[in-house]
Protein backbone atom coordinates (compact mmCIF):
# COMPACT_ATOMS: atom_id res chain seq x y z
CA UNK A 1 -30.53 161.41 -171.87
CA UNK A 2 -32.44 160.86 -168.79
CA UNK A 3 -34.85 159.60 -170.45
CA UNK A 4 -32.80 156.35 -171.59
CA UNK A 5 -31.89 155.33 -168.23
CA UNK A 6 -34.49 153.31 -167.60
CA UNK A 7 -34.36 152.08 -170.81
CA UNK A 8 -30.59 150.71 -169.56
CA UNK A 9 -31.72 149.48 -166.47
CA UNK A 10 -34.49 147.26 -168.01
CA UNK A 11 -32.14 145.89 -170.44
CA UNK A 12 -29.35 145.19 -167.90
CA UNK A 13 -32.47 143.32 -165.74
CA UNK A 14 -33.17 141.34 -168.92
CA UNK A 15 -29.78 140.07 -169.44
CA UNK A 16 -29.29 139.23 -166.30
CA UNK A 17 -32.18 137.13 -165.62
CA UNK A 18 -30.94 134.93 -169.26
CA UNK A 19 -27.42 135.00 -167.86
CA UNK A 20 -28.97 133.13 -164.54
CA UNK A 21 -31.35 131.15 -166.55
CA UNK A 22 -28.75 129.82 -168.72
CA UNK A 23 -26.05 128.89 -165.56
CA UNK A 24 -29.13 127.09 -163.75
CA UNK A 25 -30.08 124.78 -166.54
CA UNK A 26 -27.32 122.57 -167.07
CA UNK A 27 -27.64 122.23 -163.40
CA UNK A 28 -30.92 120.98 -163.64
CA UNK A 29 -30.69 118.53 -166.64
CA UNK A 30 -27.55 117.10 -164.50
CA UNK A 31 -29.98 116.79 -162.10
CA UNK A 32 -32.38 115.12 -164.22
CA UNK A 33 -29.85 112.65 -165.20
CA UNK A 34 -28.71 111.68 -161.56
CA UNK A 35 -32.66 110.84 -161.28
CA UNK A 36 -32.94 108.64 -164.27
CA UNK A 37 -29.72 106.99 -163.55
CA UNK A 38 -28.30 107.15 -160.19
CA UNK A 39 -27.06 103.82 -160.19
CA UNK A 40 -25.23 101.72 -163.38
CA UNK A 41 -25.52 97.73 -163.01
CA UNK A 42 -23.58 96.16 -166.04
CA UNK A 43 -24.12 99.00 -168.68
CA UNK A 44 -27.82 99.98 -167.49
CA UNK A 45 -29.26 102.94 -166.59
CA UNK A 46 -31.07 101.86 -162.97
CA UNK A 47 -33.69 104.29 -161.59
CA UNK A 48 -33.98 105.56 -158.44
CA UNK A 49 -36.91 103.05 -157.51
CA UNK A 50 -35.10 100.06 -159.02
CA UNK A 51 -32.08 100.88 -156.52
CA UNK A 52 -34.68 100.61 -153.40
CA UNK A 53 -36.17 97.76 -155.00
CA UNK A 54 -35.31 94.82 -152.06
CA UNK A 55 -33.10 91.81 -153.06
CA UNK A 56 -34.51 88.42 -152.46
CA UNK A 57 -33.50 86.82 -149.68
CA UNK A 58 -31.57 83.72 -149.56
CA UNK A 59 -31.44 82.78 -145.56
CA UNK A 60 -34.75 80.71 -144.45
CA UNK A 61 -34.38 82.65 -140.75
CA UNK A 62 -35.13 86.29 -140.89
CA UNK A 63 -38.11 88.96 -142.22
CA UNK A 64 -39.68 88.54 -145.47
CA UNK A 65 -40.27 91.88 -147.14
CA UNK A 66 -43.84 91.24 -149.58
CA UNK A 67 -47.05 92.35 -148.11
CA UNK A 68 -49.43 89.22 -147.80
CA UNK A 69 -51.80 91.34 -150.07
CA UNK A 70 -48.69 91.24 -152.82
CA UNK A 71 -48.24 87.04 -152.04
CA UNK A 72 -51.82 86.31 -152.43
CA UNK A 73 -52.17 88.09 -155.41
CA UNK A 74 -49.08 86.59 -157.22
CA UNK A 75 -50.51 83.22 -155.89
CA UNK A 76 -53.79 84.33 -157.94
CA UNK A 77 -51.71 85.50 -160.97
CA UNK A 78 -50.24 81.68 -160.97
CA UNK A 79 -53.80 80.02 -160.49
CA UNK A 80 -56.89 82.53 -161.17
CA UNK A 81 -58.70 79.18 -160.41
CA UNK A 82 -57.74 79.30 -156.42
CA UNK A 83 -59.94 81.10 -153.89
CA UNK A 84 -59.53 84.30 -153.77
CA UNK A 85 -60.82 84.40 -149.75
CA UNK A 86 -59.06 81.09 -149.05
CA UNK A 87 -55.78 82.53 -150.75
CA UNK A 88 -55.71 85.80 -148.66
CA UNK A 89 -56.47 84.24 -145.43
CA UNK A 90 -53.52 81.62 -146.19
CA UNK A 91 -50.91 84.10 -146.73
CA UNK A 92 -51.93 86.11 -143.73
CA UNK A 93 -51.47 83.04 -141.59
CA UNK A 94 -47.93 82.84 -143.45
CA UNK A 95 -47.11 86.27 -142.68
CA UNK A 96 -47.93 85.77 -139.10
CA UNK A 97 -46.59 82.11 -138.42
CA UNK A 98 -43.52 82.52 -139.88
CA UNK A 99 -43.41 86.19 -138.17
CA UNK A 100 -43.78 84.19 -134.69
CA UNK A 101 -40.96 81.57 -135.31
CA UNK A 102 -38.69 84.33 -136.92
CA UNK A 103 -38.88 82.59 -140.36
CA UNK A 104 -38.63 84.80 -143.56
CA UNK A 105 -42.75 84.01 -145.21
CA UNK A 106 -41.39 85.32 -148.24
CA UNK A 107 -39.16 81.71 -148.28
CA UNK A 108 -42.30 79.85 -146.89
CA UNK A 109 -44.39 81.06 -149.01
CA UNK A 110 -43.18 80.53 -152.09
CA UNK A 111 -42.09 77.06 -151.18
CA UNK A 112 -45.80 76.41 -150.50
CA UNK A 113 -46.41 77.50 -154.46
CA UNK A 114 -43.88 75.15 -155.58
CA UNK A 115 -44.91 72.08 -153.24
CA UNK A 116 -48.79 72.76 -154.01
CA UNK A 117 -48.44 73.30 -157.73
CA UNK A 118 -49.49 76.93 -156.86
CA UNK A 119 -52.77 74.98 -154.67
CA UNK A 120 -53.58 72.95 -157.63
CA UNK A 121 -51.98 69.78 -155.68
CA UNK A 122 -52.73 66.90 -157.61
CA UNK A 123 -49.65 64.88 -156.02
CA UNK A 124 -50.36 62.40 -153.05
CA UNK A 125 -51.33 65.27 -150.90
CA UNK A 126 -54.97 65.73 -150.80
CA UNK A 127 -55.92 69.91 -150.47
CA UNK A 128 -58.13 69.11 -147.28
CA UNK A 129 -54.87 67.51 -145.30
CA UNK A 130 -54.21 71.19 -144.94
CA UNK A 131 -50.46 70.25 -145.58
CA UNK A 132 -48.79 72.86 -147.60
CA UNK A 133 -45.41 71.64 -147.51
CA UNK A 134 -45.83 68.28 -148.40
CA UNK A 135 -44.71 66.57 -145.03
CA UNK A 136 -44.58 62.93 -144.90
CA UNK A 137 -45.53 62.36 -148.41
CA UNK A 138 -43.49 59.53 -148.84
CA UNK A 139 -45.06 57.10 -151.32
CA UNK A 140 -48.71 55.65 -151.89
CA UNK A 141 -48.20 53.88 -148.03
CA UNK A 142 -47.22 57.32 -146.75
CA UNK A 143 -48.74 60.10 -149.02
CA UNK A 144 -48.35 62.67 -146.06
CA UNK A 145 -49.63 63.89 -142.72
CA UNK A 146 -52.80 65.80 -142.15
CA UNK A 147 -53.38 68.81 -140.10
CA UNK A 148 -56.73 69.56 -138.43
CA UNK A 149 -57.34 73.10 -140.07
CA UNK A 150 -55.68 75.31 -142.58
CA UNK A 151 -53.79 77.40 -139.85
CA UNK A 152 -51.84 74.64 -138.20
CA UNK A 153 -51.07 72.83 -141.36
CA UNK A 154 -49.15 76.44 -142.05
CA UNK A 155 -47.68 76.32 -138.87
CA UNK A 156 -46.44 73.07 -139.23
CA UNK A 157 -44.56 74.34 -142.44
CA UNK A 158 -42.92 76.86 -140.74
CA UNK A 159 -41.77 74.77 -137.40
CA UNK A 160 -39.85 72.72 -140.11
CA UNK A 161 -38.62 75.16 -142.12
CA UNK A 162 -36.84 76.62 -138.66
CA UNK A 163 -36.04 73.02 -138.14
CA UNK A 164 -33.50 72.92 -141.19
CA UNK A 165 -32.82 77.18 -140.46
CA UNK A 166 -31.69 77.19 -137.19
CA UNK A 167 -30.98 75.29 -134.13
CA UNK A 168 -32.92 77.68 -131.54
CA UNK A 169 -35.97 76.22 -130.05
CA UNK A 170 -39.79 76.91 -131.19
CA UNK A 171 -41.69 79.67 -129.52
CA UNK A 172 -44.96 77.89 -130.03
CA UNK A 173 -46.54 74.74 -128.92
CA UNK A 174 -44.95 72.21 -131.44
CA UNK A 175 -47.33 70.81 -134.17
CA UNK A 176 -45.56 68.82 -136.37
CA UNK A 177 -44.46 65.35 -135.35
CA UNK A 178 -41.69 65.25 -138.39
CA UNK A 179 -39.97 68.13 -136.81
CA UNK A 180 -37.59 66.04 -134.32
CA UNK A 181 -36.70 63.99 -137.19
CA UNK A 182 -34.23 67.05 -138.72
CA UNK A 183 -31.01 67.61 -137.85
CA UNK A 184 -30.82 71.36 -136.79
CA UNK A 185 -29.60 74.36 -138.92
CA UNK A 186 -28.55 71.47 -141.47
CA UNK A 187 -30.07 74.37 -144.35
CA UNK A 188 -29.67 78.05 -143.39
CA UNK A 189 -30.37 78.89 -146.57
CA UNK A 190 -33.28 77.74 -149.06
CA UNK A 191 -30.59 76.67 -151.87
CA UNK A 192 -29.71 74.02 -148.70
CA UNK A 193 -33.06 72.33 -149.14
CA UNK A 194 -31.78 70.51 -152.19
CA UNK A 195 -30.71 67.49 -151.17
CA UNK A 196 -32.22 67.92 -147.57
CA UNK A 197 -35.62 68.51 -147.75
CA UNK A 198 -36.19 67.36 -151.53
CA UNK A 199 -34.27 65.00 -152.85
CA UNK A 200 -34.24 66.84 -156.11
CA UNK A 201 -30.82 68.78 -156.65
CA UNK A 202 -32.42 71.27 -158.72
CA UNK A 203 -35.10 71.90 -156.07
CA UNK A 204 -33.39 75.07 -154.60
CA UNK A 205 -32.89 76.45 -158.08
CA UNK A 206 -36.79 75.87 -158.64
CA UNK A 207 -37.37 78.38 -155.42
CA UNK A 208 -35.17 80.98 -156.44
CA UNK A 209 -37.28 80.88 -159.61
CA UNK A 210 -40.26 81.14 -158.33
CA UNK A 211 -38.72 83.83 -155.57
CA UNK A 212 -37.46 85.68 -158.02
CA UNK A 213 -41.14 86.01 -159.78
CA UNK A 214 -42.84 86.98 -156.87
CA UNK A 215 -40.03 89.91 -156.14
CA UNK A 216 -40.85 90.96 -160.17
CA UNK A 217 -44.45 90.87 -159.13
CA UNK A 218 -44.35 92.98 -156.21
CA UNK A 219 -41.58 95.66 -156.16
């Protein structure tokens, strides 16, 4: 009889051991689930990284969220025929300018894409103006200012983008002579640029577009 004891205790050990197994799996395919699907947006199953994906933004003053790495290279994706060096450097100097003024790059940027025809230009602006924004291009008489490098034509951008943003005052030494010419905080948002800046009503619905790409392209 003694001998059978630890025959007993083994098996008791065993069935233990599948009685804790069994109680901890559901756990852990509930678990599982939560993972795959923490969050439900109209029927879908959103993943965990989806939920921390960032929204795009909509207001031209604040802090734009894509690296200028991401920018240039969904500038490249757009037009493999651009620069790669000249494309990198530009969206640093976006990431910084716009930085400086407390204007959201991610809105500058992409209105640069949509303005340049993704640097392809072929409008009245000429690519060595160094205007990204297409400021003062008017009409054959006025086909647009020119800036004396590639860093102030982006600042210039920026100084009226806060123009239509906000009313608060520059930080830096003021570069672009159109800037007194906009009534203040007219646009807080980009979607105000229709109308304002462009007279094309569908010109705010063409930067969400192209917003919404680069967002896909880097998160």
């Amino acid at each position: 009889m003694f001998q059978l004891i630890p025959r007993i205790i083994i098996s008791i050990l065993v069935l233990f051991v599948i009685l804790s197994c069994a109680t901890i799996q559901p756990d852990a395919a509930a678990e599982s689930s939560a993972a795959v699907s923490e969050v439900s947006e109209e029927g879908r199953a959103v993943s965990v990284s989806d939920a921390e994906k960032p929204l795009p933004p909509e207001m031209i003053m604040g802090r734009g969220n894509v690296s200028a790495e991401k920018m240039a290279g969904f500038l490249l994706t757009n037009n493999s025929g651009a620069d790669s060096d000249f494309v990198h450097n530009l969206a640093g100097f976006y990431v910084y300018e716009a930085a400086f003024e407390g204007v959201n790059h991610d809105i500058a940027f992409i209105q640069m894409c949509l303005e340049t025809g993704f640097l392809r230009f072929g409008g009245l602006v000429q690519p060595q103006w160094n205007n990204f924004a297409g400021l003062g291009a008017i009409g054959p008489e006025q086909p647009g200012l020119v800036f004396p490098d590639v860093r102030t034509g982006v600042r210039a951008h920026v100084q009226h983008l806060k123009a239509y943003g906000s009313a608060e005052p520059l930080n830096g030494e003021l570069v672009n002579p159109r800037f007194r010419y906009v009534q203040r905080g007219r646009a807080p948002s980009y979607e105000g640029l229709a109308g304002t800046w462009a007279a094309d009503r569908q010109y705010g619905v063409k930067l969400r577009d192209i917003l919404t790409r680069l967002y896909d392209y880097s998160f």
